[in-house]
PDB file of N, CA and C in Angstrom:
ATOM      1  N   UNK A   1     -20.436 -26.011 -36.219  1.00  0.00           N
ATOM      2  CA  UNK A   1     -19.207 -26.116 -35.451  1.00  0.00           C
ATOM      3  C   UNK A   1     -18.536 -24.754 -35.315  1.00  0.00           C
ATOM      4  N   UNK A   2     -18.382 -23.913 -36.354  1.00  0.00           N
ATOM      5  CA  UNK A   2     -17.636 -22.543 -36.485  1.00  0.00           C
ATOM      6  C   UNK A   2     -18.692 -21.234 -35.260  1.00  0.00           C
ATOM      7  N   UNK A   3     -19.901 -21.628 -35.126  1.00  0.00           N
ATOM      8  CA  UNK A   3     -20.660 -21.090 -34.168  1.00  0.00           C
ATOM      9  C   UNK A   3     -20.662 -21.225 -32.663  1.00  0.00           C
ATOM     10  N   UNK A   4     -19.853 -22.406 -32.527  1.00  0.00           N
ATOM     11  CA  UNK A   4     -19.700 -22.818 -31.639  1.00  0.00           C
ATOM     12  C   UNK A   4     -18.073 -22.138 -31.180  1.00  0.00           C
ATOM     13  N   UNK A   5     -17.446 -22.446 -32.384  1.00  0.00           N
ATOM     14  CA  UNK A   5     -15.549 -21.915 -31.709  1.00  0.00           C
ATOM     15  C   UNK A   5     -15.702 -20.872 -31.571  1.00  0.00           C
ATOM     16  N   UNK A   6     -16.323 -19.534 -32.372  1.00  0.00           N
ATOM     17  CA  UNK A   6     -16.187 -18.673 -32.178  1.00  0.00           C
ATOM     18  C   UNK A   6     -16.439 -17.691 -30.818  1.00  0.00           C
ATOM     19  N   UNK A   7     -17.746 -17.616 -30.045  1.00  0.00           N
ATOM     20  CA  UNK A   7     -18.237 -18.100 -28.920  1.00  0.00           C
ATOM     21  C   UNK A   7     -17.034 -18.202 -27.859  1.00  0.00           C
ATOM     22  N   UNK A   8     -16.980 -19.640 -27.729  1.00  0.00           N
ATOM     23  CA  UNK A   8     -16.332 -19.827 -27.146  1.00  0.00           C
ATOM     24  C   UNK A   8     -14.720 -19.303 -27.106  1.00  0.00           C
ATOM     25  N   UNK A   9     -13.800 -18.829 -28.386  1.00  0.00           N
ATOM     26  CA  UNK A   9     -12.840 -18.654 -28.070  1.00  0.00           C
ATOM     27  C   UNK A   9     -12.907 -16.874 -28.090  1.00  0.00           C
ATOM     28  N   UNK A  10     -13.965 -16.710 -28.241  1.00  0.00           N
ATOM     29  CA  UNK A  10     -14.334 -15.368 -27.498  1.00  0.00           C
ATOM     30  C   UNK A  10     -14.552 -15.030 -25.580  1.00  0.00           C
ATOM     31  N   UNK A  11     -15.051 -16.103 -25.483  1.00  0.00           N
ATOM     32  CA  UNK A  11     -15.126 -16.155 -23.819  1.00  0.00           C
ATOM     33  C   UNK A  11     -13.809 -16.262 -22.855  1.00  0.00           C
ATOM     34  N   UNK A  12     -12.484 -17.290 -23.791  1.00  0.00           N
ATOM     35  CA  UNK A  12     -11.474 -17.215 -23.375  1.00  0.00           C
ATOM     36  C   UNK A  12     -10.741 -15.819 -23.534  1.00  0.00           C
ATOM     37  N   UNK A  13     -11.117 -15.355 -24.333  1.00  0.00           N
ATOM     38  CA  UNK A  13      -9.918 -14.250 -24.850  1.00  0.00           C
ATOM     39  C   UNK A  13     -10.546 -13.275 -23.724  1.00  0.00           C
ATOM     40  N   UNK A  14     -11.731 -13.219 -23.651  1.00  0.00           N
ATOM     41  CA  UNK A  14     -12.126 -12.021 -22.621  1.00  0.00           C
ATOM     42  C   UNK A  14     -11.859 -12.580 -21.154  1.00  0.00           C
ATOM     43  N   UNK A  15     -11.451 -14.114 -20.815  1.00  0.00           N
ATOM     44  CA  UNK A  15     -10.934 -14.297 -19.961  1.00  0.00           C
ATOM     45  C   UNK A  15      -9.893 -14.077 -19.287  1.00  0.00           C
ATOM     46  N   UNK A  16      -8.853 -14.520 -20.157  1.00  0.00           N
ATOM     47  CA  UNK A  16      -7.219 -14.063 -20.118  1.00  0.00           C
ATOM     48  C   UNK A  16      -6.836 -12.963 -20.377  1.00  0.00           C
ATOM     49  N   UNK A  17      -7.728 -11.974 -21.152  1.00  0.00           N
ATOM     50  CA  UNK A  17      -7.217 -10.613 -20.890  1.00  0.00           C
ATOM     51  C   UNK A  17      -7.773  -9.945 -20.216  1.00  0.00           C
ATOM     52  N   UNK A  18      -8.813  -9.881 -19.566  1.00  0.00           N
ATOM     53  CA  UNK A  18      -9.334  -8.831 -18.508  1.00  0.00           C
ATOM     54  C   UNK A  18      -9.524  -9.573 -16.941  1.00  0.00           C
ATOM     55  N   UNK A  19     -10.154 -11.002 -16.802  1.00  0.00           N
ATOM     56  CA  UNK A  19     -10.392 -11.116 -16.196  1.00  0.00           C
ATOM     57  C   UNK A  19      -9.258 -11.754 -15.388  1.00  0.00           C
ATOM     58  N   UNK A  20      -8.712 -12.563 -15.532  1.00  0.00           N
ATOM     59  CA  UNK A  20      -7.157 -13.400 -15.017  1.00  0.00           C
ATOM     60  C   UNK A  20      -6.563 -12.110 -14.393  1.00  0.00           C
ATOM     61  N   UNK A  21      -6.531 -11.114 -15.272  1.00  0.00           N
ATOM     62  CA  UNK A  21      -5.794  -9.774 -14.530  1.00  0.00           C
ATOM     63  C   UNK A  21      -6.098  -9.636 -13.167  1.00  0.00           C
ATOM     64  N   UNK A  22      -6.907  -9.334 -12.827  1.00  0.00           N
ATOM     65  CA  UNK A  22      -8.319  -8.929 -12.087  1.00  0.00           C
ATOM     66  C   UNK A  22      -7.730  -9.133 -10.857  1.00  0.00           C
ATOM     67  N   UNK A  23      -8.262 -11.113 -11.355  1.00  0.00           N
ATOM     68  CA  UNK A  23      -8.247 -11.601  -9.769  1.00  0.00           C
ATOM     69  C   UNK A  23      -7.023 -12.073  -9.254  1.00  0.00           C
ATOM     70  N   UNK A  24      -5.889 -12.509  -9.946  1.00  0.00           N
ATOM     71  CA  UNK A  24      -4.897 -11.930  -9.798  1.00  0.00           C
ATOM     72  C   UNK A  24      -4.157 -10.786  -8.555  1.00  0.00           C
ATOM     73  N   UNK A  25      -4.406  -9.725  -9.436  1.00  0.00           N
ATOM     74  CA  UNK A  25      -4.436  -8.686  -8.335  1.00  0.00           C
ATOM     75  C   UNK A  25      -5.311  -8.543  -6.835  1.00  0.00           C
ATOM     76  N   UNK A  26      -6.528  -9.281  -6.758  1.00  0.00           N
ATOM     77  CA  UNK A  26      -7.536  -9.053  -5.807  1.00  0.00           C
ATOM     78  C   UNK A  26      -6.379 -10.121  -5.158  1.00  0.00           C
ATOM     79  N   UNK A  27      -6.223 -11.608  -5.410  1.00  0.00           N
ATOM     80  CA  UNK A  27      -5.546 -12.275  -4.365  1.00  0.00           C
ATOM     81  C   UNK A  27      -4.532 -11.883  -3.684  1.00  0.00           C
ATOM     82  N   UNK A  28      -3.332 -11.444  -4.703  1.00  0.00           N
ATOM     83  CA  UNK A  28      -2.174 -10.527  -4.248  1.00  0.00           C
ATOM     84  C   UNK A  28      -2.468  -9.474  -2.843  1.00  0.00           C
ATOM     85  N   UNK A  29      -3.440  -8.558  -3.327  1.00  0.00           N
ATOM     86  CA  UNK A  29      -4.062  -7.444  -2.315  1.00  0.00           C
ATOM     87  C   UNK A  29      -4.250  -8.387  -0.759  1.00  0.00           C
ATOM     88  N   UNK A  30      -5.160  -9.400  -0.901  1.00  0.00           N
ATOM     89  CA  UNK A  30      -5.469 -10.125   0.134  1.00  0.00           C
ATOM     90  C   UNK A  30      -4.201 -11.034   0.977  1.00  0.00           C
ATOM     91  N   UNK A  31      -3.293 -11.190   0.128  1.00  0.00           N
ATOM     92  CA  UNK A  31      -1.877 -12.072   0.537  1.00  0.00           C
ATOM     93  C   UNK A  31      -1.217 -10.806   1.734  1.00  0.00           C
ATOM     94  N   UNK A  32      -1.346  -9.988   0.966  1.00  0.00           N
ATOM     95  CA  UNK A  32      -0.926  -8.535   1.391  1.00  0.00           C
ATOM     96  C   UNK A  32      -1.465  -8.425   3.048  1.00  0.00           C
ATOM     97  N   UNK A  33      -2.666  -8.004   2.820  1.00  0.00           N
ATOM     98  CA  UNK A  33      -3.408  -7.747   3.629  1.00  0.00           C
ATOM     99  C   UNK A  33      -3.004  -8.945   5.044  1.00  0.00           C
ATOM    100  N   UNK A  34      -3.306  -9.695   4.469  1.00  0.00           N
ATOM    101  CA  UNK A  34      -3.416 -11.105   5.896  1.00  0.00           C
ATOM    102  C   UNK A  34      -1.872 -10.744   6.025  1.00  0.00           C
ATOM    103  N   UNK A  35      -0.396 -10.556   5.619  1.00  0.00           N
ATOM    104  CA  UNK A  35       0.565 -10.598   6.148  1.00  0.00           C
ATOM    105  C   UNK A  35       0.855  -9.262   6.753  1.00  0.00           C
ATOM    106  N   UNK A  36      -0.321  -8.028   7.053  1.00  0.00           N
ATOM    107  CA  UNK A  36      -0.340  -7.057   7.606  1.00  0.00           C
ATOM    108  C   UNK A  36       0.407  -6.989   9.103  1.00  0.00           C
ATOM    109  N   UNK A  37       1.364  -6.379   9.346  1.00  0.00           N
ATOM    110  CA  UNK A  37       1.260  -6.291  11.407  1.00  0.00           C
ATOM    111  C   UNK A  37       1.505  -4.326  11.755  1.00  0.00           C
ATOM    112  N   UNK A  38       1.568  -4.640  12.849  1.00  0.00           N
ATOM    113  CA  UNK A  38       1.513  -3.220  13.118  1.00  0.00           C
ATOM    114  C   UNK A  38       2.873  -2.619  13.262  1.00  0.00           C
ATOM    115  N   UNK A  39       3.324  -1.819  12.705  1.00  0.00           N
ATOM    116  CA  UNK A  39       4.138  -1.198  12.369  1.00  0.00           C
ATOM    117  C   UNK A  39       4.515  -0.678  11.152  1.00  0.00           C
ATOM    118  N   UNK A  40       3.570  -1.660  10.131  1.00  0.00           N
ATOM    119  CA  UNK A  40       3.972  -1.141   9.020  1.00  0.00           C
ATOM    120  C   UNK A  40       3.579  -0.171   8.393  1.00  0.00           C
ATOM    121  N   UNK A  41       3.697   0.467   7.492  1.00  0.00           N
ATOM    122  CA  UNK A  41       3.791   1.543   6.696  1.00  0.00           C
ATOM    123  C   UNK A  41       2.947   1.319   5.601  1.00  0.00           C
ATOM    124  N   UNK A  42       2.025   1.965   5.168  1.00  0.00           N
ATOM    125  CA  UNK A  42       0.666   1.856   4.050  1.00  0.00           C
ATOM    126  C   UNK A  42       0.741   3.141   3.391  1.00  0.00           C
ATOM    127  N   UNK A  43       0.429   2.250   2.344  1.00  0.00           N
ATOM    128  CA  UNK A  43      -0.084   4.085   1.250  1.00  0.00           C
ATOM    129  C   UNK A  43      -1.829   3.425   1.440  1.00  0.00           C
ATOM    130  N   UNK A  44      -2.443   4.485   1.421  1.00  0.00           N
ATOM    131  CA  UNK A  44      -3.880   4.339   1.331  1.00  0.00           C
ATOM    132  C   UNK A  44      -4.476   4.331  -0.143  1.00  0.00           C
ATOM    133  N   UNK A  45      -5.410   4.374  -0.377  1.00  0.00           N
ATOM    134  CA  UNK A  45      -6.358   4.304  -1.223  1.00  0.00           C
ATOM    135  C   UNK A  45      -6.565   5.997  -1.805  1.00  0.00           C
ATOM    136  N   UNK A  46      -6.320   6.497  -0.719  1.00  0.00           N
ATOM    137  CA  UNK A  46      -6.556   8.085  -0.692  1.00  0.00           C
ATOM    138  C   UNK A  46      -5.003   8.971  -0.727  1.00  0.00           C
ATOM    139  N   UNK A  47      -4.375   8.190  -1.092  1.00  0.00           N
ATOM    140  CA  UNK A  47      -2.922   8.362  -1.373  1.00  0.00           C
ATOM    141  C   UNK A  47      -2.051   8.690  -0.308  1.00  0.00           C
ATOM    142  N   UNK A  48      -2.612   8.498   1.182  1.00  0.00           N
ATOM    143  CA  UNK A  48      -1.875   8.896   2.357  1.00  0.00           C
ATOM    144  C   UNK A  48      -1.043   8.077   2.744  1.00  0.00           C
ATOM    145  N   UNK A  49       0.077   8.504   3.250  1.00  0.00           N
ATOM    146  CA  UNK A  49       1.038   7.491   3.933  1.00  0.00           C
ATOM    147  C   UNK A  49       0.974   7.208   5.032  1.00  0.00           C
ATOM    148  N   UNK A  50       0.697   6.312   5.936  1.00  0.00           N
ATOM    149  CA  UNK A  50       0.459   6.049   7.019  1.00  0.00           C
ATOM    150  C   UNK A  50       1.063   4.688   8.068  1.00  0.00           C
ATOM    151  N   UNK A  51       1.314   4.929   9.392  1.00  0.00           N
ATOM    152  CA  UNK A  51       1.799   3.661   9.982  1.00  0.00           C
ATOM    153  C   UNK A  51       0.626   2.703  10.746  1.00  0.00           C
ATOM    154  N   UNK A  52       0.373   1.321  10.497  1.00  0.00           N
ATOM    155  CA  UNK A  52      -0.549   0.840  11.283  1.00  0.00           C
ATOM    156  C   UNK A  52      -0.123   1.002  12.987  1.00  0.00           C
ATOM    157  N   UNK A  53      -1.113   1.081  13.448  1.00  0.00           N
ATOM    158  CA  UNK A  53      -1.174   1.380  14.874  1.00  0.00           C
ATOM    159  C   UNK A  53      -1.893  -0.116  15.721  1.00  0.00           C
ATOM    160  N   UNK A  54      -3.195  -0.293  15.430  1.00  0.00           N
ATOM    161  CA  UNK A  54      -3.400  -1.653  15.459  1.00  0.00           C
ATOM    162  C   UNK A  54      -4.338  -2.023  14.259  1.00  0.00           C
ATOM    163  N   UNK A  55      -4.555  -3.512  14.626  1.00  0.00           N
ATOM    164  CA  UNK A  55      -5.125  -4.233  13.707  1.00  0.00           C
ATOM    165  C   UNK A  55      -6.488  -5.210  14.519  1.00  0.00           C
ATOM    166  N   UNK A  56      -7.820  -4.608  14.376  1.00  0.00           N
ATOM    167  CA  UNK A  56      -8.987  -5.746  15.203  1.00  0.00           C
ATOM    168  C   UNK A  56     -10.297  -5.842  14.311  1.00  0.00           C
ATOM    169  N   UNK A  57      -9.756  -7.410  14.805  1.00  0.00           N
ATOM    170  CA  UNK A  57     -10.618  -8.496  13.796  1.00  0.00           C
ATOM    171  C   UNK A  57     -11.895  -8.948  14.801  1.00  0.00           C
ATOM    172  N   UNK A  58     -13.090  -8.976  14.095  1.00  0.00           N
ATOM    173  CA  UNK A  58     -14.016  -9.584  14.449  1.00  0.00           C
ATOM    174  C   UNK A  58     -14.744 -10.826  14.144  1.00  0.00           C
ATOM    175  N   UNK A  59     -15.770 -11.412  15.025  1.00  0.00           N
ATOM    176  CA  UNK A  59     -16.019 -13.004  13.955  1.00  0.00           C
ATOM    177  C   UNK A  59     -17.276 -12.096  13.406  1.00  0.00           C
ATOM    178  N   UNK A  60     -17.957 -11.212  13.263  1.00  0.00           N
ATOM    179  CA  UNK A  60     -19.069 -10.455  12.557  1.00  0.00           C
ATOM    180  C   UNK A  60     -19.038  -9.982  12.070  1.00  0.00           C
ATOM    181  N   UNK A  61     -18.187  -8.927  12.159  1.00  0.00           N
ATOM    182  CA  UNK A  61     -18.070  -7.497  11.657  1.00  0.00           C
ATOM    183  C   UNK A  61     -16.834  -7.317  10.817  1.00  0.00           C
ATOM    184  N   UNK A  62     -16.541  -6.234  10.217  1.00  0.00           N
ATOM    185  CA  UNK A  62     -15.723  -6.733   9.208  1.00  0.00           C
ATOM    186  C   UNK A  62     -14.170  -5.725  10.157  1.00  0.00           C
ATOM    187  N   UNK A  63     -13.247  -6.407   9.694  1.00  0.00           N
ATOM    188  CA  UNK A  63     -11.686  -6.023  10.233  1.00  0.00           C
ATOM    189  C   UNK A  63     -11.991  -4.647   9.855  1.00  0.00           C
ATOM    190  N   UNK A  64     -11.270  -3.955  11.350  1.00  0.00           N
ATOM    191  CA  UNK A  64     -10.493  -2.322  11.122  1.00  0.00           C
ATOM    192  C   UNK A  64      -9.381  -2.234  11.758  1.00  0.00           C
ATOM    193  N   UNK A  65      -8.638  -1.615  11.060  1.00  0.00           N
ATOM    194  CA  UNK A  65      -6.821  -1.115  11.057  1.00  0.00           C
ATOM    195  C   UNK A  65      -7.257   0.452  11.801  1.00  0.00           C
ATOM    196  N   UNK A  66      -6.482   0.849  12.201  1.00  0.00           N
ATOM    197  CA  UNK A  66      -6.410   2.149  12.698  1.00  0.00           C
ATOM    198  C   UNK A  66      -4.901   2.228  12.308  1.00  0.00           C
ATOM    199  N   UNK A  67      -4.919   3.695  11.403  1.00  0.00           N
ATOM    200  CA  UNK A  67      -3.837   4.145  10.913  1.00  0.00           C
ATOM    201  C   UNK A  67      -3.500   5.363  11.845  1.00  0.00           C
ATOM    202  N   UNK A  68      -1.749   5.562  11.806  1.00  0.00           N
ATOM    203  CA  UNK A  68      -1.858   7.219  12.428  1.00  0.00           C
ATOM    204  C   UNK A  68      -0.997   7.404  11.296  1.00  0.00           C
ATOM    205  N   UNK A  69      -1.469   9.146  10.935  1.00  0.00           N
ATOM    206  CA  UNK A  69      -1.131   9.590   9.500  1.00  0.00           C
ATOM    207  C   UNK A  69      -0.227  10.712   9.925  1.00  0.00           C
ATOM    208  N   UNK A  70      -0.057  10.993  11.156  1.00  0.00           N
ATOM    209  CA  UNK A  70       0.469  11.769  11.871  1.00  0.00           C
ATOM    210  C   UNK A  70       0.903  11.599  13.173  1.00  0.00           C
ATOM    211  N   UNK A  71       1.812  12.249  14.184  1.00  0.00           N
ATOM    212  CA  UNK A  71       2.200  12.370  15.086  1.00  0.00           C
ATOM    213  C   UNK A  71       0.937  12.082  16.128  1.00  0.00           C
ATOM    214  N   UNK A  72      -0.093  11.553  16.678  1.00  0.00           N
ATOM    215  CA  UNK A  72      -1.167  11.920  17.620  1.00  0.00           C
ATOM    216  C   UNK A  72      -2.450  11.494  16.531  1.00  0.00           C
ATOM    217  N   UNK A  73      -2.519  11.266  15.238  1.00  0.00           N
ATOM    218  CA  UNK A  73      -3.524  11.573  14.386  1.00  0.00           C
ATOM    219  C   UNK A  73      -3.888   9.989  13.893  1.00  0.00           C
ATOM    220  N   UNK A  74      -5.091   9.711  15.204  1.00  0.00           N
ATOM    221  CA  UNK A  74      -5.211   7.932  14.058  1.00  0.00           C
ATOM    222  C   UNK A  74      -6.476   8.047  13.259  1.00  0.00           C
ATOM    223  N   UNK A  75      -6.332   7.575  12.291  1.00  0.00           N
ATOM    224  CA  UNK A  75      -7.727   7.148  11.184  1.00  0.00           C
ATOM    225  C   UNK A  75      -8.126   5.888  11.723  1.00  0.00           C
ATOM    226  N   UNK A  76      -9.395   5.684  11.727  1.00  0.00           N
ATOM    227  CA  UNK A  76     -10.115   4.229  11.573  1.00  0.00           C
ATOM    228  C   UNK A  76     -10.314   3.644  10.298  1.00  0.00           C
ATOM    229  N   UNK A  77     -10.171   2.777  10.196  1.00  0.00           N
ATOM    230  CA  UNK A  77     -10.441   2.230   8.353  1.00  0.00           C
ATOM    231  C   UNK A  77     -10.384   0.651   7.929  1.00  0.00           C
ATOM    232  N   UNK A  78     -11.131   0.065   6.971  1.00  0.00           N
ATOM    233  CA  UNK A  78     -10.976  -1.165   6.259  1.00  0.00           C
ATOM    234  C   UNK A  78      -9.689  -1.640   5.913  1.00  0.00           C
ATOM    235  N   UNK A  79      -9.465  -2.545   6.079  1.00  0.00           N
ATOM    236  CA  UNK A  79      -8.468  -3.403   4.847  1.00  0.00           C
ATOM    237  C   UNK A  79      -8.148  -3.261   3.690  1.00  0.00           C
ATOM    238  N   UNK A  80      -9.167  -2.422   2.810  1.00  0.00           N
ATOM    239  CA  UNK A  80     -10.021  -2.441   1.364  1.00  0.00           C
ATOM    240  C   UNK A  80      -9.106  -0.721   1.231  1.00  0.00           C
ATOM    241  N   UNK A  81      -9.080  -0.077   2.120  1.00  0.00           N
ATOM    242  CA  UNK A  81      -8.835   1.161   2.466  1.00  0.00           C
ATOM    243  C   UNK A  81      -7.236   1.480   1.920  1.00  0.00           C
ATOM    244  N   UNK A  82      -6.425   0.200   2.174  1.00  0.00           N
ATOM    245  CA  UNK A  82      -4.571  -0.027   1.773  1.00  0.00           C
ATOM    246  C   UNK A  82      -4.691  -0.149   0.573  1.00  0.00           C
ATOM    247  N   UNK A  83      -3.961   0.248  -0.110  1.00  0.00           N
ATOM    248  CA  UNK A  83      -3.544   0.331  -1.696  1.00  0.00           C
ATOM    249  C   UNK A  83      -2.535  -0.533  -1.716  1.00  0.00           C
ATOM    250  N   UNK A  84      -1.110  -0.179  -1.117  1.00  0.00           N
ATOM    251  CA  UNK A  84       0.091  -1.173  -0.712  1.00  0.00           C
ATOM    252  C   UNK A  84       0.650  -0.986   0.681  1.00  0.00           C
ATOM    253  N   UNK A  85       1.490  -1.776   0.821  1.00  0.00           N
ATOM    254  CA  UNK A  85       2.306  -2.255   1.899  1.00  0.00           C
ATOM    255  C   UNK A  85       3.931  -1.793   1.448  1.00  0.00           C
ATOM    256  N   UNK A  86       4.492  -0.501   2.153  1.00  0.00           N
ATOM    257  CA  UNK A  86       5.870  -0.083   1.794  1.00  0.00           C
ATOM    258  C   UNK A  86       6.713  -1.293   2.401  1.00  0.00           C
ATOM    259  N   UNK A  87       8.068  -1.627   2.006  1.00  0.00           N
ATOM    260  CA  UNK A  87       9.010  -2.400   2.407  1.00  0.00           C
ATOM    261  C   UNK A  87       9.610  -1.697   3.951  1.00  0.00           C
ATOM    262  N   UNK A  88       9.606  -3.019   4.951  1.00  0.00           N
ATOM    263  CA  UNK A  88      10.134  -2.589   5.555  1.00  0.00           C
ATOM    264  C   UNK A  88      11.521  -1.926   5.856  1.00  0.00           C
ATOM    265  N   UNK A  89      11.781  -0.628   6.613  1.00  0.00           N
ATOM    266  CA  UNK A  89      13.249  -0.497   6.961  1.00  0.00           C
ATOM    267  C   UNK A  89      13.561  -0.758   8.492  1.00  0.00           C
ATOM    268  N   UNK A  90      15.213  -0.654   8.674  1.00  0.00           N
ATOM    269  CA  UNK A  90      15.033  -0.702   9.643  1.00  0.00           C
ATOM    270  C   UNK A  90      15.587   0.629  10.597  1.00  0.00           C
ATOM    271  N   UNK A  91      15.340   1.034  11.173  1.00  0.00           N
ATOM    272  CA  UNK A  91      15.650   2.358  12.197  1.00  0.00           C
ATOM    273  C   UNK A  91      17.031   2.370  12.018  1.00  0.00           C
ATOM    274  N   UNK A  92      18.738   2.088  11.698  1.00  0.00           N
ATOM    275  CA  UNK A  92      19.237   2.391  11.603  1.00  0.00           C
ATOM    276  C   UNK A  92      19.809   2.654  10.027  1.00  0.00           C
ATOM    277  N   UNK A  93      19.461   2.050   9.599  1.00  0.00           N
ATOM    278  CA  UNK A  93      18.979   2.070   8.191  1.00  0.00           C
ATOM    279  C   UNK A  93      18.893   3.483   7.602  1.00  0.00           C
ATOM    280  N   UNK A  94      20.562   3.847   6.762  1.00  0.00           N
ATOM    281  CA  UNK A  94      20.659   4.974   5.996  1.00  0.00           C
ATOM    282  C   UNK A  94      19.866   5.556   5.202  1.00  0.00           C
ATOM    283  N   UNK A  95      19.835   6.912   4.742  1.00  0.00           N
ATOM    284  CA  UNK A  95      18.825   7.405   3.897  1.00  0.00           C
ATOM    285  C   UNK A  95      17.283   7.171   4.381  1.00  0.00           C
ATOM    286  N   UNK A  96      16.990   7.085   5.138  1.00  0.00           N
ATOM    287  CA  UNK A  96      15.571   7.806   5.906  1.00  0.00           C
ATOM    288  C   UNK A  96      15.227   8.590   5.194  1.00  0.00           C
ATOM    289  N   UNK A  97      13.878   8.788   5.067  1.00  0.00           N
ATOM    290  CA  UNK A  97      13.271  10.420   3.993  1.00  0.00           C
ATOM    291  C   UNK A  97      13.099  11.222   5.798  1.00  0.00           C
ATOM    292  N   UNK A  98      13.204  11.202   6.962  1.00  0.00           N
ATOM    293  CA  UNK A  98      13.562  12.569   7.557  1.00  0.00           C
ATOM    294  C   UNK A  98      15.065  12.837   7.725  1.00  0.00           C
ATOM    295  N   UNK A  99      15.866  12.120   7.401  1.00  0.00           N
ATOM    296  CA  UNK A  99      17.255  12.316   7.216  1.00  0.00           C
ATOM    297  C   UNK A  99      17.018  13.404   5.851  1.00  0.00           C
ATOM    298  N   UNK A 100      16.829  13.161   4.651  1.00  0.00           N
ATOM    299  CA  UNK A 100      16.730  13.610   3.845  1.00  0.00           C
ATOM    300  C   UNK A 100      16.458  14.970   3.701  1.00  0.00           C
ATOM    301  N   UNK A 101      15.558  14.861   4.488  1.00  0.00           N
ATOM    302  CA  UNK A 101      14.021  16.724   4.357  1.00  0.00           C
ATOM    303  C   UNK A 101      15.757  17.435   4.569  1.00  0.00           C
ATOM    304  N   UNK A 102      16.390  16.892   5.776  1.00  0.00           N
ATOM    305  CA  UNK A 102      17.656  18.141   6.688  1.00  0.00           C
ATOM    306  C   UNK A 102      18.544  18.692   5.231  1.00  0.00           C
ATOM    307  N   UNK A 103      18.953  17.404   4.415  1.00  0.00           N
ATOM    308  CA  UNK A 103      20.092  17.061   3.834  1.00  0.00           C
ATOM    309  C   UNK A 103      19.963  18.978   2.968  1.00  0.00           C
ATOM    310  N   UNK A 104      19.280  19.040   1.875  1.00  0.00           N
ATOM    311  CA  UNK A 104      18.972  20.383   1.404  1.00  0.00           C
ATOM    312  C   UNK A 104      19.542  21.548   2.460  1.00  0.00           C
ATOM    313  N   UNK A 105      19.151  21.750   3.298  1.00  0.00           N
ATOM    314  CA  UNK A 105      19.004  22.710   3.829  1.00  0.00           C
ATOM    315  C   UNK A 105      20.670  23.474   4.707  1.00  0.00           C
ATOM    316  N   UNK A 106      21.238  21.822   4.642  1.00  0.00           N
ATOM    317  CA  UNK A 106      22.745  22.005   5.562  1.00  0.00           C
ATOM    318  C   UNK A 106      23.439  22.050   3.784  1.00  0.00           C
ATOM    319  N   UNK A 107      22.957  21.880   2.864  1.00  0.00           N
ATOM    320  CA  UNK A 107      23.897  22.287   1.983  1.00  0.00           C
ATOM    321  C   UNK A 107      23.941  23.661   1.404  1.00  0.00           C
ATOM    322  N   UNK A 108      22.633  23.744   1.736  1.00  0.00           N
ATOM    323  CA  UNK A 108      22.129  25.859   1.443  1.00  0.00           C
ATOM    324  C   UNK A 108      22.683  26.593   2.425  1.00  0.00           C
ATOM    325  N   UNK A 109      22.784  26.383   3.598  1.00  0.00           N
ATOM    326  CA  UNK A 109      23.966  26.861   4.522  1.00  0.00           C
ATOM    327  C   UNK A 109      25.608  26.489   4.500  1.00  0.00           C
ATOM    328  N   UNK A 110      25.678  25.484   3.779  1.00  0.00           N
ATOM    329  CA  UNK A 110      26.681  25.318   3.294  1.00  0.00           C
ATOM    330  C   UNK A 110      27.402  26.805   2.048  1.00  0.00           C
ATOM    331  N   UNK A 111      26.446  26.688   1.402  1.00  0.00           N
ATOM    332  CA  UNK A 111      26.557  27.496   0.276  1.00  0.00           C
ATOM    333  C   UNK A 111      26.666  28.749   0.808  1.00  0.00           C
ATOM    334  N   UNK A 112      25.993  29.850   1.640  1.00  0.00           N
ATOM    335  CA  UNK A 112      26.044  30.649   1.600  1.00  0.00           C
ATOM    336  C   UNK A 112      27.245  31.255   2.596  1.00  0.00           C
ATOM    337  N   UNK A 113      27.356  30.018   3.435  1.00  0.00           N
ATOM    338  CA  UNK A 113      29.060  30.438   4.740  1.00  0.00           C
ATOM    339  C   UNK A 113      30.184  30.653   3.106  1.00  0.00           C
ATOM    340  N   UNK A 114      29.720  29.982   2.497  1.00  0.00           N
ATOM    341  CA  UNK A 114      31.353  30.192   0.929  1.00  0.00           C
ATOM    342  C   UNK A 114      31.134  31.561   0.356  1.00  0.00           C
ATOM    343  N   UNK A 115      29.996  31.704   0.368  1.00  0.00           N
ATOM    344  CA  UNK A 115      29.810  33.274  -0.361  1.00  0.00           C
ATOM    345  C   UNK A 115      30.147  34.465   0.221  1.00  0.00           C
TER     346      UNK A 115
END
């Protein structure tokens, strides 16, 4: 009998701690993924930030997103390719990070009209 629990409550323990994790996360990723649309905002896999541009699905072939990572600049890429999905904002929506980049720079001119 003790050959038997052991075994077995070995199979659980390597269940609930590594594997439950796992898939877990894989479903999450996929919840993710399917509530994808275009506009949104992705960190990649490759740590880039990027906006979806479109999204085309095939019945064969496997889905590609086309990201632009830049002004003019689209990537082609997987699903598998998104790491996360940033929260949306909305365009009037304070504190923008290009609001931001300015913010520094009008206070360093700030500084030096006092000097």
């Amino acid at each position: 009998m003790e050959f038997v629990l052991l075994p077995l409550g070995l199979v659980l323990l390597f269940y609930f701690i590594l594997l439950k994790p796992v898939l877990n996360q894989q479903k999450k990723h996929r919840r993710d993924i399917s509530s994808l649309e275009v506009g949104d905002e992705v960190l990649t896999a490759g740590g880039f930030y990027a906006t979806v541009r479109e999204i085309n699905t095939r019945e064969n072939e496997p889905s590609e997103i086309v990201l632009e990572v830049a002004p003019g600049v689209c990537l082609r890429g997987t699903p598998g390719a998104i790491d996360s999905i940033m929260p949306r904002r909305s365009e009037a929506e304070p504190g923008r990070a290009d609001e931001q980049v300015d913010a520094p720079a009008d206070e360093q001119t700030a500084r030096e009209g006092r000097a």
